[in-house]
N, C-alpha and C. Protein backbone atom coordinates (compact mmCIF):
# COMPACT_ATOMS: atom_id res chain seq x y z
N UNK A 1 -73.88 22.34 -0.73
CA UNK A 1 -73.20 22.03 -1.97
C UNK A 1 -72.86 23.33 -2.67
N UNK A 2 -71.51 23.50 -3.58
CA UNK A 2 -71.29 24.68 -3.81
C UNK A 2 -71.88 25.22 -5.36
N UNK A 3 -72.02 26.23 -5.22
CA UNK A 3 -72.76 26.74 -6.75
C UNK A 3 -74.02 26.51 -6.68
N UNK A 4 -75.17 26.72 -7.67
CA UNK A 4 -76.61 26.27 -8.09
C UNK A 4 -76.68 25.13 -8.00
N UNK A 5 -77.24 24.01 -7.53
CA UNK A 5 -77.10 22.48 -7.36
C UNK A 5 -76.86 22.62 -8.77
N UNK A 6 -78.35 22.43 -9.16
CA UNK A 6 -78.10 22.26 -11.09
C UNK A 6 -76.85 22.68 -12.10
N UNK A 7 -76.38 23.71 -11.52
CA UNK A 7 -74.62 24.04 -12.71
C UNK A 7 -73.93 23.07 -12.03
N UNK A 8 -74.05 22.65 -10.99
CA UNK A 8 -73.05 21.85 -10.06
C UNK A 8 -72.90 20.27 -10.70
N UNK A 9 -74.28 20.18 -11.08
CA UNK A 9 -74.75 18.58 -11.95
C UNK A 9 -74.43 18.37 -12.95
N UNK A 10 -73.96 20.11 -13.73
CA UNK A 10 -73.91 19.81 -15.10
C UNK A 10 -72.28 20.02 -15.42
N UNK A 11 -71.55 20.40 -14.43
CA UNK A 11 -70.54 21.07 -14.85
C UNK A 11 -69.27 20.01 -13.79
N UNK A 12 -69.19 21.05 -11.96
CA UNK A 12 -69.17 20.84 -10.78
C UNK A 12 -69.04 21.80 -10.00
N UNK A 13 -67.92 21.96 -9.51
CA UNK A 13 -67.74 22.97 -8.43
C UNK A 13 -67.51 24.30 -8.99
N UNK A 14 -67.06 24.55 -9.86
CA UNK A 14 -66.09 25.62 -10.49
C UNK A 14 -66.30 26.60 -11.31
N UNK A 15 -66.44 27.89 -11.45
CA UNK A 15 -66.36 28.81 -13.14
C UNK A 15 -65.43 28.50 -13.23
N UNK A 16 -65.45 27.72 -14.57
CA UNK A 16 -63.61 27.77 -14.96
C UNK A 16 -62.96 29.51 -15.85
N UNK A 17 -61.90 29.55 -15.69
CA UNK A 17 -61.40 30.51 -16.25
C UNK A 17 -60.64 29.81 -17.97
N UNK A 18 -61.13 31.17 -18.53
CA UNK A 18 -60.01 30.59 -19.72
C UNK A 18 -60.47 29.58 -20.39
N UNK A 19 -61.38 29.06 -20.47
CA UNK A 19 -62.20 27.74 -21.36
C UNK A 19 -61.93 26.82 -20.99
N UNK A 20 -60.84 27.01 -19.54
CA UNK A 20 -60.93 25.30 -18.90
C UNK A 20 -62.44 24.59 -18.26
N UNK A 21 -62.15 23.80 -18.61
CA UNK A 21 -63.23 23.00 -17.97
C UNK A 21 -63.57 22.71 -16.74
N UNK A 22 -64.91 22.38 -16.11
CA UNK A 22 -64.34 22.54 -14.31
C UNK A 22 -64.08 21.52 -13.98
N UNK A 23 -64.13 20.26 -15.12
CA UNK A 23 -63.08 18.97 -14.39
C UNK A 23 -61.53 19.64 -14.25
N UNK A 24 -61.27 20.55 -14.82
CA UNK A 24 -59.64 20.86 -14.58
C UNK A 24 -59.70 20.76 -12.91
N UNK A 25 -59.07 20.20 -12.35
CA UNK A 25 -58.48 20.89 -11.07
C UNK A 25 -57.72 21.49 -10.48
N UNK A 26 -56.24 21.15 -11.37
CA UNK A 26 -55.14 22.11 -10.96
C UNK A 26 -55.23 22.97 -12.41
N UNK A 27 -54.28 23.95 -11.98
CA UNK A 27 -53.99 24.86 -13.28
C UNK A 27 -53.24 24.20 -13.98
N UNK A 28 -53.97 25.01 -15.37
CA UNK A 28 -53.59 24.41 -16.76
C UNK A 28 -52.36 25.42 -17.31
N UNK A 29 -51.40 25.17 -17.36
CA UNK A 29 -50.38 26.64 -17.65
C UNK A 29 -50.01 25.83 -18.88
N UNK A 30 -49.98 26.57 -20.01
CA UNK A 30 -48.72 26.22 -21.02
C UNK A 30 -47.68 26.89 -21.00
N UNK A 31 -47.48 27.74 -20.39
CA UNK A 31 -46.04 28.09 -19.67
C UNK A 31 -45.64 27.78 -18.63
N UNK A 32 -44.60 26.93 -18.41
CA UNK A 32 -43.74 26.40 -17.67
C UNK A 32 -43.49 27.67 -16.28
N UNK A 33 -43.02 28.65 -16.87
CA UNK A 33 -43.26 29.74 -15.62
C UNK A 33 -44.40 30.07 -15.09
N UNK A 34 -45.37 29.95 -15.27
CA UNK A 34 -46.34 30.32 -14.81
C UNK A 34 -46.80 29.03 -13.50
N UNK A 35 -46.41 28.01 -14.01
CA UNK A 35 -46.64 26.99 -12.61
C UNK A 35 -45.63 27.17 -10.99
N UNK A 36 -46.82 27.47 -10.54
CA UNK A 36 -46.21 27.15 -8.78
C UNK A 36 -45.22 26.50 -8.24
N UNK A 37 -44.15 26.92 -7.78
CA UNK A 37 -43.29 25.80 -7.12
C UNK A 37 -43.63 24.53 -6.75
N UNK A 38 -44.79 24.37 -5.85
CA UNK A 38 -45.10 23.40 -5.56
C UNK A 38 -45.28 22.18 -6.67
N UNK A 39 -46.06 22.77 -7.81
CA UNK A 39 -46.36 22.24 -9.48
C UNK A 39 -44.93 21.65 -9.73
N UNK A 40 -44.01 22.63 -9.86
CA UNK A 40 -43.05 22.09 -10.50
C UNK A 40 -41.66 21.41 -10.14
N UNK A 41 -42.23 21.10 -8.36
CA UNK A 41 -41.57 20.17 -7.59
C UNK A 41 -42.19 18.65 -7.42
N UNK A 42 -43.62 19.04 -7.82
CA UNK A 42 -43.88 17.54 -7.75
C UNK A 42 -45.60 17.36 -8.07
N UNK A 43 -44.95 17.55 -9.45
CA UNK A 43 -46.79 17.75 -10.54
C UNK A 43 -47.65 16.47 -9.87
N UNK A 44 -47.47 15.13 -9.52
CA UNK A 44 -48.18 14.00 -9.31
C UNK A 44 -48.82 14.66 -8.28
N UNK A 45 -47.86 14.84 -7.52
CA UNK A 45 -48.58 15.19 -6.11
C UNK A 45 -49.83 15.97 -6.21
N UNK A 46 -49.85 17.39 -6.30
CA UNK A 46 -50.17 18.44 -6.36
C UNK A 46 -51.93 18.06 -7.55
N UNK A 47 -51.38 17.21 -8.09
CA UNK A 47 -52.77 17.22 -8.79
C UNK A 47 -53.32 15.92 -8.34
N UNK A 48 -53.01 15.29 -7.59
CA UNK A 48 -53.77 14.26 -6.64
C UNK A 48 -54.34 15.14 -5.30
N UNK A 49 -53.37 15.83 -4.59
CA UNK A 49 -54.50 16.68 -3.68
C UNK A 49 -55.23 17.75 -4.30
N UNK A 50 -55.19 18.53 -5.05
CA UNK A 50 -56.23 18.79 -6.03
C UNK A 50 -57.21 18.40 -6.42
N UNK A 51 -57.55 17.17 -6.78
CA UNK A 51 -58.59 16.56 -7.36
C UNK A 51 -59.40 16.08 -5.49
N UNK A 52 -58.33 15.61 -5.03
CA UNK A 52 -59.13 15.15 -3.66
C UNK A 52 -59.49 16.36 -3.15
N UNK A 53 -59.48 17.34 -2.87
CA UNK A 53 -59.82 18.61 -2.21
C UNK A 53 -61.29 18.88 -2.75
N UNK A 54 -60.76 18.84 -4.69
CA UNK A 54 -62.31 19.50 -5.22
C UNK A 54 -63.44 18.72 -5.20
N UNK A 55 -63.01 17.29 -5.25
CA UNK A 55 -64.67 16.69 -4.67
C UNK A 55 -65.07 16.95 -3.29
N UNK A 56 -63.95 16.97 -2.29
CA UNK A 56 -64.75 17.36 -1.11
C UNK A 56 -65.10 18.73 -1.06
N UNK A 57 -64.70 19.98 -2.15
CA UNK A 57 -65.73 21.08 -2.05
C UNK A 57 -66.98 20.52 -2.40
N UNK A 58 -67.22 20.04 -3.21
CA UNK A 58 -68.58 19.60 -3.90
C UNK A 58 -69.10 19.13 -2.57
N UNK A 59 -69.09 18.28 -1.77
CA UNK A 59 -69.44 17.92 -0.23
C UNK A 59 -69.82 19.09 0.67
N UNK A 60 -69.10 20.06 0.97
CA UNK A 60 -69.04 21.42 1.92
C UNK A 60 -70.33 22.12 1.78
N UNK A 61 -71.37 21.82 2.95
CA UNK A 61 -72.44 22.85 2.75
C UNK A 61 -72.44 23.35 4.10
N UNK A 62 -71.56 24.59 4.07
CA UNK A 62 -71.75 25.47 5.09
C UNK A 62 -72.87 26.17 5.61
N UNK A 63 -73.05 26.62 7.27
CA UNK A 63 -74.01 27.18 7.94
C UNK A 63 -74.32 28.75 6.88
N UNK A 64 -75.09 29.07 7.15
CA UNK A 64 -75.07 30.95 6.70
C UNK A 64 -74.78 31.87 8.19
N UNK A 65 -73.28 32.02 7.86
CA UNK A 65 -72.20 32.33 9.10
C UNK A 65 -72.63 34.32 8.74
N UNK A 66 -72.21 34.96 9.75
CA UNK A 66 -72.09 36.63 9.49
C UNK A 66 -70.98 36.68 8.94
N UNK A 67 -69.49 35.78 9.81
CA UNK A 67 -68.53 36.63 9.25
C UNK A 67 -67.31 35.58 8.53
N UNK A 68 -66.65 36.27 7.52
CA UNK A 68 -65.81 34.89 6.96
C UNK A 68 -65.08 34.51 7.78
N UNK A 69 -64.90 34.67 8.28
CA UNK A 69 -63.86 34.12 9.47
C UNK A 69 -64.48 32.64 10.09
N UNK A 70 -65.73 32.79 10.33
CA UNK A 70 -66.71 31.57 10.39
C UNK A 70 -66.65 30.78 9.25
N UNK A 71 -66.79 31.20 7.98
CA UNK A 71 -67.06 30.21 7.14
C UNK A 71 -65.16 29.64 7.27
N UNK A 72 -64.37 30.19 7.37
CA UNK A 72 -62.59 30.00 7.17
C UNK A 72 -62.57 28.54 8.20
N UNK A 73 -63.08 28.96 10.03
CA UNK A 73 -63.33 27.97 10.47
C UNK A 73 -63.98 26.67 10.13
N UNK A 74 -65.24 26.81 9.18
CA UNK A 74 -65.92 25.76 9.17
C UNK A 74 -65.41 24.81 8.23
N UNK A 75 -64.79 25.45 7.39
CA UNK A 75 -64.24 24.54 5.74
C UNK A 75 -62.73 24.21 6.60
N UNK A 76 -62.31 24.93 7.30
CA UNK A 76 -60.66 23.79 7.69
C UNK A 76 -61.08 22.77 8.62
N UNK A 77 -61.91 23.03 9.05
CA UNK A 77 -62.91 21.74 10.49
C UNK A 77 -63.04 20.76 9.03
N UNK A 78 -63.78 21.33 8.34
CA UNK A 78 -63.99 20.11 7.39
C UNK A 78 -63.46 19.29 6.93
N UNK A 79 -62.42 19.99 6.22
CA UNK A 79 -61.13 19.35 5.32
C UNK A 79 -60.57 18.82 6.56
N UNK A 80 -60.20 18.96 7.28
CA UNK A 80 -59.66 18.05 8.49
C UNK A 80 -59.90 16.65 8.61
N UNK A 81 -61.26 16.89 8.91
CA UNK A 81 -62.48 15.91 9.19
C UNK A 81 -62.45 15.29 7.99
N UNK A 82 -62.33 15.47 6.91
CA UNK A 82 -62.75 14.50 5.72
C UNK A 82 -61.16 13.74 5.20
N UNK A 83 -59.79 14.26 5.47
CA UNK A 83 -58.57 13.99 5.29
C UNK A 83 -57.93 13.19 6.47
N UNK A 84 -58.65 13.48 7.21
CA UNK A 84 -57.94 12.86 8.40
C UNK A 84 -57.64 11.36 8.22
N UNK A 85 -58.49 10.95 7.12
CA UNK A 85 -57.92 9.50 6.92
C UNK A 85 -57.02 8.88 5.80
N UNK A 86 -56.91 10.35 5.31
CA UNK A 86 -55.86 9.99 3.80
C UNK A 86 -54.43 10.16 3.99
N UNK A 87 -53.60 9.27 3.32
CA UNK A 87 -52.15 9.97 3.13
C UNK A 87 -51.73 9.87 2.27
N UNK A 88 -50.58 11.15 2.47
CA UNK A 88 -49.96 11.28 0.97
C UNK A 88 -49.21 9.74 0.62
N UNK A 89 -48.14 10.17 -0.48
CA UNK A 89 -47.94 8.79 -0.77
C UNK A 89 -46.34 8.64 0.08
N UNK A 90 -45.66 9.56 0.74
CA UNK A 90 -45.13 8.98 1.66
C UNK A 90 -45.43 8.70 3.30
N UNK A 91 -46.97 8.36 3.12
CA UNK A 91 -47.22 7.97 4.29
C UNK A 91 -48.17 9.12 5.47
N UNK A 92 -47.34 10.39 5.32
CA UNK A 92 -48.22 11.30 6.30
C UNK A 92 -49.18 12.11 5.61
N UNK A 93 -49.56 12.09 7.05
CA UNK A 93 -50.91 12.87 7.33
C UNK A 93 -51.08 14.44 6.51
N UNK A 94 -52.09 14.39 5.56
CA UNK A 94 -52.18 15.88 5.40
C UNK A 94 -52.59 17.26 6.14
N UNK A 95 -51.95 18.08 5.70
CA UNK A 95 -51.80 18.86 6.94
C UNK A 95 -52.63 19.95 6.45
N UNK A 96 -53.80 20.49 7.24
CA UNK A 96 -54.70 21.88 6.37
C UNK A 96 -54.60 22.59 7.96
N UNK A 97 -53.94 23.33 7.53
CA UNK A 97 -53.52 24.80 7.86
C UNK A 97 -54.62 26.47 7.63
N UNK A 98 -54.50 26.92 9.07
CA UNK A 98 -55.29 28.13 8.73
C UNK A 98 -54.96 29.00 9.44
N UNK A 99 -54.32 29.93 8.30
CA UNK A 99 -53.65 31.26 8.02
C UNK A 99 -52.11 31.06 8.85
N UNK A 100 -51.46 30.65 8.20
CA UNK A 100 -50.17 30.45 8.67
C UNK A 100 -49.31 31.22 8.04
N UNK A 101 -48.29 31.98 8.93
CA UNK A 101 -47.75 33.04 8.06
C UNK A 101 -46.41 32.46 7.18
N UNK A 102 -46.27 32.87 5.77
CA UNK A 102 -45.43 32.50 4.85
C UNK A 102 -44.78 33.84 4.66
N UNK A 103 -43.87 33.56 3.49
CA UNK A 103 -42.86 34.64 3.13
C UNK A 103 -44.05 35.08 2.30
N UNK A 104 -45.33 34.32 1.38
CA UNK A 104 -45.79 35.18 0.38
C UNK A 104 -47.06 35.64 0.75
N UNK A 105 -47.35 35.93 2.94
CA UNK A 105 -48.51 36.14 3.04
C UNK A 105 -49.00 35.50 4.22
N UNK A 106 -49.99 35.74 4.26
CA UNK A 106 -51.04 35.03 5.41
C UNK A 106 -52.19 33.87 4.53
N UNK A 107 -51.74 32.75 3.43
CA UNK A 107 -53.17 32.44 2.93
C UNK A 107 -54.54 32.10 4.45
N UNK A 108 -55.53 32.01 3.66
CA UNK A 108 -56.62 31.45 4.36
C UNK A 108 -56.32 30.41 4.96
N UNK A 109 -55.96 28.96 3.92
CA UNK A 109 -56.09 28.25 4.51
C UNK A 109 -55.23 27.26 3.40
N UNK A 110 -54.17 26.52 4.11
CA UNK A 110 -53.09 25.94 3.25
C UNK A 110 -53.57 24.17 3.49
N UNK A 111 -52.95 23.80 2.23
CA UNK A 111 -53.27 22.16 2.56
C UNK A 111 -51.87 21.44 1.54
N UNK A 112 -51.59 20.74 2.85
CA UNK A 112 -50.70 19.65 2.45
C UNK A 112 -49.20 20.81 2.14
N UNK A 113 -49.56 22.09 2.04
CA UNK A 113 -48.04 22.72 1.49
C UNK A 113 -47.82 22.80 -0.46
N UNK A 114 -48.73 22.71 -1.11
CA UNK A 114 -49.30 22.68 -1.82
C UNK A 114 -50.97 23.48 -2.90
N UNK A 115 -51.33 23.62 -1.77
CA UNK A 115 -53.07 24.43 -2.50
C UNK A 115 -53.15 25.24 -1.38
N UNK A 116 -53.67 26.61 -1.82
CA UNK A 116 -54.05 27.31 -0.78
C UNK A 116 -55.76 28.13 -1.56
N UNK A 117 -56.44 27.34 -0.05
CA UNK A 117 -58.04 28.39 -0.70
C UNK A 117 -58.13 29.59 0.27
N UNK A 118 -58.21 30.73 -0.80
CA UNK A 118 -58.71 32.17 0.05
C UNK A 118 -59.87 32.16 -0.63
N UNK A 119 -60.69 32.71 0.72
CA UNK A 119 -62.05 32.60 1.00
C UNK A 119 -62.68 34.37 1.03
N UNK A 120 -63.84 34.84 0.24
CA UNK A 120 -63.97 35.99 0.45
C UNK A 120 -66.09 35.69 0.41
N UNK A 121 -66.21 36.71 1.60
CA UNK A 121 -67.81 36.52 1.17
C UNK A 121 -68.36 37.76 1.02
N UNK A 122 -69.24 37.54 -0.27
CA UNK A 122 -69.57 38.88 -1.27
C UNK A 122 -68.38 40.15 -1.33
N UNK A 123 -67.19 40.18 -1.48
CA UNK A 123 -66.48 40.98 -0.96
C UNK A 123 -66.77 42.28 -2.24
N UNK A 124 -66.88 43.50 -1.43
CA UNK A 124 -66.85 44.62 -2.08
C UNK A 124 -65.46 45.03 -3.03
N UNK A 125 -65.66 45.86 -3.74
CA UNK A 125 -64.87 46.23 -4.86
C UNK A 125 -63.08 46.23 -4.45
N UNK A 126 -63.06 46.97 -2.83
CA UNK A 126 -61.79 46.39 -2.19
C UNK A 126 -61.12 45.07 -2.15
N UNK A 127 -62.14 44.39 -1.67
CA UNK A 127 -61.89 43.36 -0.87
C UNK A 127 -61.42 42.22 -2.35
N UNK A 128 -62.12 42.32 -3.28
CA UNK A 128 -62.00 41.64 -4.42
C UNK A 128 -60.59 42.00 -5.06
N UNK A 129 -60.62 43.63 -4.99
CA UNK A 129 -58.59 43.44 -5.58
C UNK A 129 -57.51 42.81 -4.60
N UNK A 130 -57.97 42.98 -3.15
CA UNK A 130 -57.23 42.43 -2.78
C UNK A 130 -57.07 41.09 -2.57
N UNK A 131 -58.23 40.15 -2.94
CA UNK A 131 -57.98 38.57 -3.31
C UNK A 131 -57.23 38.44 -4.76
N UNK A 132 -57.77 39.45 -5.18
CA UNK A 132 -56.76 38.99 -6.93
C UNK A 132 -55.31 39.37 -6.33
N UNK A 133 -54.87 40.78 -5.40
CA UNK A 133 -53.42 40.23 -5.22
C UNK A 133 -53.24 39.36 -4.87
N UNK A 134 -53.96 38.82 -3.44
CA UNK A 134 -53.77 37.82 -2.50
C UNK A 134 -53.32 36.51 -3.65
N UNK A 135 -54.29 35.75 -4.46
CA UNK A 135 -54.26 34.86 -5.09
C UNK A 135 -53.26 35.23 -6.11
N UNK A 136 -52.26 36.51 -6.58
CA UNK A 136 -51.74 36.06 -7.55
C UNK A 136 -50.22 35.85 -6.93
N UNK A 137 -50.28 36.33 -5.67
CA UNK A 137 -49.14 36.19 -4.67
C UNK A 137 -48.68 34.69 -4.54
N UNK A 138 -49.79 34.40 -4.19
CA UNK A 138 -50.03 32.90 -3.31
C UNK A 138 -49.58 32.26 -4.53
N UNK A 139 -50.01 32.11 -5.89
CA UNK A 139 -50.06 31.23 -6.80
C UNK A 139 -48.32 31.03 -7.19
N UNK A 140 -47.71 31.81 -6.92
CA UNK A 140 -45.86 32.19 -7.17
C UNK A 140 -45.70 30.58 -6.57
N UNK A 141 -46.22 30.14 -5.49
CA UNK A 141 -45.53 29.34 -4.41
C UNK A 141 -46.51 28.38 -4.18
N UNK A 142 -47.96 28.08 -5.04
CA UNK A 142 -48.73 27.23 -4.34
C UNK A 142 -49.77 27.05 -5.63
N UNK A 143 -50.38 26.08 -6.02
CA UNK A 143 -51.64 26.04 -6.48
C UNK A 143 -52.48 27.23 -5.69
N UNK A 144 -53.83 27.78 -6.35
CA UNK A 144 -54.26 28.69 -5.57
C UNK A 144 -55.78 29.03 -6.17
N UNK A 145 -57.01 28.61 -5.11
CA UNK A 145 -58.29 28.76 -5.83
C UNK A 145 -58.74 29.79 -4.59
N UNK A 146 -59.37 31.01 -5.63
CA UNK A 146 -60.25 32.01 -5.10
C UNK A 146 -62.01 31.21 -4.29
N UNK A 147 -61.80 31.24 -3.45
CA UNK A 147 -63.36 30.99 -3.27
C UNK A 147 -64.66 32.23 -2.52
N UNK A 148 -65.53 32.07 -3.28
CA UNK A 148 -66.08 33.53 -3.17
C UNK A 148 -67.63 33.04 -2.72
N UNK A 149 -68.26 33.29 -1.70
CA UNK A 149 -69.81 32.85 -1.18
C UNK A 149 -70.46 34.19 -1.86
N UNK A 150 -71.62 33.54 -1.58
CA UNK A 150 -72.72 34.60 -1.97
C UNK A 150 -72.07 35.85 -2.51
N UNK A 151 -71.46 35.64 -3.59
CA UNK A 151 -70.86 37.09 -4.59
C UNK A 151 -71.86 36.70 -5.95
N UNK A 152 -72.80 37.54 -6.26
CA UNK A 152 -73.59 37.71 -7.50
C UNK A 152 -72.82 37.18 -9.02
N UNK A 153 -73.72 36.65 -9.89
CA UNK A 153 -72.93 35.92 -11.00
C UNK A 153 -72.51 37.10 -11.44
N UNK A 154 -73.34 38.43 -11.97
CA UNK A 154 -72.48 39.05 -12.53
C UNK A 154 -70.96 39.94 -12.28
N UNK A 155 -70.81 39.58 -10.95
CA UNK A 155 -69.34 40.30 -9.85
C UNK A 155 -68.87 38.90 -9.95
N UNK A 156 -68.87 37.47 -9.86
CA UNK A 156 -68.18 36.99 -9.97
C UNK A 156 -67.66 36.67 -11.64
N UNK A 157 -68.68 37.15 -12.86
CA UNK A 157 -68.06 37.37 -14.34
C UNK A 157 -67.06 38.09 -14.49
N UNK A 158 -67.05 39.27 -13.19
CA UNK A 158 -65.98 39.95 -13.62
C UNK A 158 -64.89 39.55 -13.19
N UNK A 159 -64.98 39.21 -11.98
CA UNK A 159 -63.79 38.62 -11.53
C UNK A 159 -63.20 37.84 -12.06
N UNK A 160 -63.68 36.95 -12.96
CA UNK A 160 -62.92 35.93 -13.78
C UNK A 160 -62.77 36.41 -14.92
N UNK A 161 -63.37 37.57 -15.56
CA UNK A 161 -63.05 37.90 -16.89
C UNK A 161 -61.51 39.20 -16.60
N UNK A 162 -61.47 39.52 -15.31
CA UNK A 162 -60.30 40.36 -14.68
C UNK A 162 -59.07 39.88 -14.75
N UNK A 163 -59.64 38.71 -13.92
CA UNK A 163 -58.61 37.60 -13.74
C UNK A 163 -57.42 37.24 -15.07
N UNK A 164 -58.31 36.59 -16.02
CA UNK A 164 -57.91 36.08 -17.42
C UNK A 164 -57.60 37.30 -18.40
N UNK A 165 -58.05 38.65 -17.90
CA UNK A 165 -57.52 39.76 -18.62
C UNK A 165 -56.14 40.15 -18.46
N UNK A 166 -55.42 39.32 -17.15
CA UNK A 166 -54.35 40.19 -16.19
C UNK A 166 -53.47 38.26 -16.68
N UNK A 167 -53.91 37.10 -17.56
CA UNK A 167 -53.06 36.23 -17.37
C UNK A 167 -53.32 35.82 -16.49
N UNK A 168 -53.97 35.54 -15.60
CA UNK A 168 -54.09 35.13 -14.18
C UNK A 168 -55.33 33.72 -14.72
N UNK A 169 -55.53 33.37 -15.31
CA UNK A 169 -56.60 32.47 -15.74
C UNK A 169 -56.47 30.82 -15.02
N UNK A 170 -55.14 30.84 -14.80
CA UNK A 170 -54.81 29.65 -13.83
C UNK A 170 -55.12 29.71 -12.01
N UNK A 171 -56.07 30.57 -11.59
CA UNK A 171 -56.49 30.68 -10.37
C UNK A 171 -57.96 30.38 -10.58
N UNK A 172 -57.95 29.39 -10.25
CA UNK A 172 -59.62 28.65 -10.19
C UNK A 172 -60.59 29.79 -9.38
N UNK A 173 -62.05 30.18 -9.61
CA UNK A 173 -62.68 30.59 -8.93
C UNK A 173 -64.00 30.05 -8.50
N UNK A 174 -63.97 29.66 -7.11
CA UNK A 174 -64.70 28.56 -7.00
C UNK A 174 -66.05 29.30 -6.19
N UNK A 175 -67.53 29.12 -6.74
CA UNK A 175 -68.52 29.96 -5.71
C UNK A 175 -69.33 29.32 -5.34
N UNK A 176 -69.55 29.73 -4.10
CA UNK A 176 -70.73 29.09 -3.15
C UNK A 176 -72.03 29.56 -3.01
N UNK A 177 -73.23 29.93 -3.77
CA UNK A 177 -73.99 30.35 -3.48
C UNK A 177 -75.42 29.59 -2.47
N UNK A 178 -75.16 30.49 -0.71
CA UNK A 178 -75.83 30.01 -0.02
C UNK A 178 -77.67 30.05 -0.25
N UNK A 179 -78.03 31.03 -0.61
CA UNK A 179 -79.36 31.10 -1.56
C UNK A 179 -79.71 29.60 -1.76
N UNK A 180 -78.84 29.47 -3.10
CA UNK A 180 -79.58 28.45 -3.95
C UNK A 180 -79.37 27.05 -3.11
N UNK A 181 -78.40 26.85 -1.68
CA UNK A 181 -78.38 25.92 -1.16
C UNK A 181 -79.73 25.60 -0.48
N UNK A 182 -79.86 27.10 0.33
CA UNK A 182 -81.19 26.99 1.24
C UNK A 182 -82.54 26.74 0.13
N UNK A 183 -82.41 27.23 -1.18
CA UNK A 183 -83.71 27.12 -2.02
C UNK A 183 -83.56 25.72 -2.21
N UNK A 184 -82.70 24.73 -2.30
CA UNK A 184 -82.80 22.92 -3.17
C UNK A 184 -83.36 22.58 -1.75
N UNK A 185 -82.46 23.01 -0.45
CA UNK A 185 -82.69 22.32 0.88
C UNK A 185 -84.29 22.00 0.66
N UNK A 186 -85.05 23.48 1.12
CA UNK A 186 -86.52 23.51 1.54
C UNK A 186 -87.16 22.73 0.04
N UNK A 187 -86.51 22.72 -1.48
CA UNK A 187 -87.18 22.05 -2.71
C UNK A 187 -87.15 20.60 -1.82
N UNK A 188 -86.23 19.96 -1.67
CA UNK A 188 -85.97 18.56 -0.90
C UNK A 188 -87.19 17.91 0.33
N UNK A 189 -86.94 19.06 0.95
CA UNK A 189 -88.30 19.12 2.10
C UNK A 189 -89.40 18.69 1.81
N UNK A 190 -90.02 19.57 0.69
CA UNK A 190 -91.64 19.94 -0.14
C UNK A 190 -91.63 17.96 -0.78
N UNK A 191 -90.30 17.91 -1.33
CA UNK A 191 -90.40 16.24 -1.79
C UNK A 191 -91.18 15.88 -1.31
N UNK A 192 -89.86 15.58 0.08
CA UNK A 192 -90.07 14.22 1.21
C UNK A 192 -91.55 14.38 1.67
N UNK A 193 -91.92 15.72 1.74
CA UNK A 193 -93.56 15.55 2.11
C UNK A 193 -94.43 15.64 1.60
N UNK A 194 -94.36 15.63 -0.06
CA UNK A 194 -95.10 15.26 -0.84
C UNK A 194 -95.41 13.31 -0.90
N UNK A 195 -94.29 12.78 -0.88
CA UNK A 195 -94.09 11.59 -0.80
C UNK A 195 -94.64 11.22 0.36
N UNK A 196 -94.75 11.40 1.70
CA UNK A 196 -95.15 11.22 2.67
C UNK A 196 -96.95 11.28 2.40
């Protein structure tokens, strides 16, 4: 499950940026320019796979992989696996895509033509500007949530206080901390065999 179980209970998946709330799912723009093509070809849409995407992050409890590239595999296996039975509302199949090359890039991992999640784990001071380009690229042409594993609360404060410093406050940043997964797992354990 993503985040601290407990912020996850109280909140969900998400730091929101900007005082949105983490029920927001798609971006909240009050400027009309600032929304994604995709947004402003077909707002229904876009915030129906949105909302379906972010409960199945809340679902996603990934292995503790070495390299992202593993975790990239394991979350499009997923979303696969969990969509494979939905359709849009003209009928087809949603399509989650990983790393398909566009005019605005290579995202991680595209869904439906619509949301794209780039995935970074603990990424160093590099690796983090280059998801804020990555994501502010992507966002021109797509809904677009940063997702960041095991990156420390206070590197992911900045990142979102960076973010919302630069206007960028409409790129969700969504974190996974594997820690606190493995700490509820083995809390769960101690339960069941207390109860036992």
């Amino acid at each position: 499950m993503p985040i601290d179980r407990i912020d996850a209970r109280k909140v969900a998946v998400a730091i929101a940026l900007g005082g949105i709330a983490g029920a927001a799912v798609i971006q909240s723009h009050h400027d009309q320019k600032r929304k994604s093509e995709a947004e402003k070809d077909d707002p229904e849409g876009v915030e129906w796979i949105c909302e379906l995407v972010w409960g199945l992050l809340d679902d996603w409890e990934p292995p503790d992989y070495e390299r992202e590239d593993d975790y990239t595999d394991d979350l499009v296996q997923f979303l696969r696996d969990e969509l494979s039975s939905e359709r849009g509302d003209d009928g087809r199949r949603i399509g989650v895509t990983k790393r398909t090359k566009t005019y605005c890039g290579i995202p991680d991992i595209l869904i439906d033509d619509r949301l794209v999640l780039e995935l970074k784990v603990d990424p160093a001071e590099t690796e983090k500007d280059r998801l804020v380009g990555q994501c502010c690229k992507y966002s021109q042409e797509w809904v677009t949530w940063a997702i960041v594993i095991d990156m420390p609360d206070e590197r992911v404060d900045k990142l979102v206080t960076l973010l919302d410093a630069k206007s960028l406050n409409y790129i969700e940043v969504i974190r996974f901390n594997l820690d606190a997964q493995e700490y509820d797992d083995q809390e769960e354990d101690d339960d069941e065999d207390e109860a036992d």
